[in-house]
C-alpha atoms as a PDB file:
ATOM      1  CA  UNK A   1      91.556  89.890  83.230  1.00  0.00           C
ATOM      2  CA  UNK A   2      94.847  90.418  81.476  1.00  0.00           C
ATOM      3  CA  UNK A   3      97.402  88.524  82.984  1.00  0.00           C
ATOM      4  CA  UNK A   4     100.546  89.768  80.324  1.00  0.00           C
ATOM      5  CA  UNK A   5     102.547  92.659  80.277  1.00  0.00           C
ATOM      6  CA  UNK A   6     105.755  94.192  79.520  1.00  0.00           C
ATOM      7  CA  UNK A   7     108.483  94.514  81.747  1.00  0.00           C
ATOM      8  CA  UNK A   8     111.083  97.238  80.773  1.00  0.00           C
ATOM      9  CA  UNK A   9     113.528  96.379  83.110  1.00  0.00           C
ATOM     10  CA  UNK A  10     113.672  92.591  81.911  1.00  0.00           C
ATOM     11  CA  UNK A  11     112.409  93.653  78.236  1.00  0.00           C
ATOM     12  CA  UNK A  12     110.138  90.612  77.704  1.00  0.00           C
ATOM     13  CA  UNK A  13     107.034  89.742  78.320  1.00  0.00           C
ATOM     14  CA  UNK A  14     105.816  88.692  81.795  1.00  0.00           C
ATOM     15  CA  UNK A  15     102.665  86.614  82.961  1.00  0.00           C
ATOM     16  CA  UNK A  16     101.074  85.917  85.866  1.00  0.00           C
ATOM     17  CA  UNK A  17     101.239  82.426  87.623  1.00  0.00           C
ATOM     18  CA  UNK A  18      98.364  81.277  90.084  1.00  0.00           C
ATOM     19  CA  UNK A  19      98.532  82.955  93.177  1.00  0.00           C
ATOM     20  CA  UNK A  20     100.944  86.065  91.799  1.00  0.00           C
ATOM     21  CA  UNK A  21      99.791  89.993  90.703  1.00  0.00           C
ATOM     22  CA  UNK A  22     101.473  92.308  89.686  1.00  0.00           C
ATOM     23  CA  UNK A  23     103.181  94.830  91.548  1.00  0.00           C
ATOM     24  CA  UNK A  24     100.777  98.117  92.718  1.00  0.00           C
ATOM     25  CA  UNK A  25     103.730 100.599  92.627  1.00  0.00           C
ATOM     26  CA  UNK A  26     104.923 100.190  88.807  1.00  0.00           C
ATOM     27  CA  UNK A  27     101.810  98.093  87.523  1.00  0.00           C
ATOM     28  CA  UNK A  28     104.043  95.584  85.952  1.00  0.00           C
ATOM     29  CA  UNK A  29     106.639  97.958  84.415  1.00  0.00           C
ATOM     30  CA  UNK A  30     109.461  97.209  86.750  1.00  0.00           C
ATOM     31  CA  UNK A  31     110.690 101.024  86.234  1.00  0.00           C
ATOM     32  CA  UNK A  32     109.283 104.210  87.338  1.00  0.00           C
ATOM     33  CA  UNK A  33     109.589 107.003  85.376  1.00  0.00           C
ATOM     34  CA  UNK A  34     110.846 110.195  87.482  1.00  0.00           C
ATOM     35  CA  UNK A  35     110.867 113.490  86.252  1.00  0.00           C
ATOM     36  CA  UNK A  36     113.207 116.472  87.462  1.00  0.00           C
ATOM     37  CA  UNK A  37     113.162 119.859  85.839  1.00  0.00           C
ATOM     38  CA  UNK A  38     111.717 120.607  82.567  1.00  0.00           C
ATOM     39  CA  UNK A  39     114.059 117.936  80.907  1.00  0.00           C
ATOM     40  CA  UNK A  40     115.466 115.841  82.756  1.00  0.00           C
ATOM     41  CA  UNK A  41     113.892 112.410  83.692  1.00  0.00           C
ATOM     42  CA  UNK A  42     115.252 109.396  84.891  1.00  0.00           C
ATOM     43  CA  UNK A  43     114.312 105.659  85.023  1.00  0.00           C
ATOM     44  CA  UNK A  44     114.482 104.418  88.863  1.00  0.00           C
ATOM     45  CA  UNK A  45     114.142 100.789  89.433  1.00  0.00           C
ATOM     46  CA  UNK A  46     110.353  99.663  91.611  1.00  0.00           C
ATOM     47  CA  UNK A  47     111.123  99.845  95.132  1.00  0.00           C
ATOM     48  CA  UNK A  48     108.288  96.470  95.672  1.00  0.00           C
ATOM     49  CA  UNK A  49     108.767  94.262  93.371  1.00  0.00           C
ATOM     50  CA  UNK A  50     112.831  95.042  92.588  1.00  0.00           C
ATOM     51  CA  UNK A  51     112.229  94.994  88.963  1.00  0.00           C
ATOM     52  CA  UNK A  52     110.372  91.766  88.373  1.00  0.00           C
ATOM     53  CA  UNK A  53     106.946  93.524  87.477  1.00  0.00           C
ATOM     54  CA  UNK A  54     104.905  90.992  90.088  1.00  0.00           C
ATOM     55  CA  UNK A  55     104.794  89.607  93.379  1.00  0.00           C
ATOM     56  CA  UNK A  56     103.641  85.986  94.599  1.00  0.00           C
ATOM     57  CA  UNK A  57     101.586  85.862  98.120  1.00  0.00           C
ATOM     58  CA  UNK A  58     104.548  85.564  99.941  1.00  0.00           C
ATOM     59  CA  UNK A  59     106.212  88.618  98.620  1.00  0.00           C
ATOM     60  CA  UNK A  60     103.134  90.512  98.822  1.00  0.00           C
ATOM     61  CA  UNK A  61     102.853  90.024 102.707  1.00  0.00           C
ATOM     62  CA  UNK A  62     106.588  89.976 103.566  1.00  0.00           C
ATOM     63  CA  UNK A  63     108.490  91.619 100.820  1.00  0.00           C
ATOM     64  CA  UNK A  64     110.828  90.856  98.120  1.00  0.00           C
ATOM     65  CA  UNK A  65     113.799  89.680  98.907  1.00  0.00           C
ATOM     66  CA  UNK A  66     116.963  91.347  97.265  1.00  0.00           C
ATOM     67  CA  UNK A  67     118.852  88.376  95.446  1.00  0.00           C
END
């Protein structure tokens, strides 16, 4: 199991700490990519994990809390 990845919201490299995964909306990414028209996209911020790419057990059952 791969527990790196790169976060393009923070730009660096995240990894996983015992008991943590990584969000299921943006897979790590911290941004979603959403498209509008032919050409026009935007980056939106995850919705789960607020941009930090993963979630610990506590987070995952209650939600992230907006600091």
């Amino acid at each position: 199991m791969i527990d790196k990845r790169y976060n393009k919201k923070l730009r660096k490299i995240i990894t996983l700490e015992k008991g943590e995964r990584f969000c299921p909306k943006c897979n790590g990414n911290g941004i979603l990519k959403r498209t509008r028209g032919r050409f026009r996209s935007k980056n939106l911020m995850c919705s789960i994990c607020l941009g930090a790419g993963k979630l610990d057990w506590i987070e995952d059952i209650r939600g992230k809390k907006n600091e």
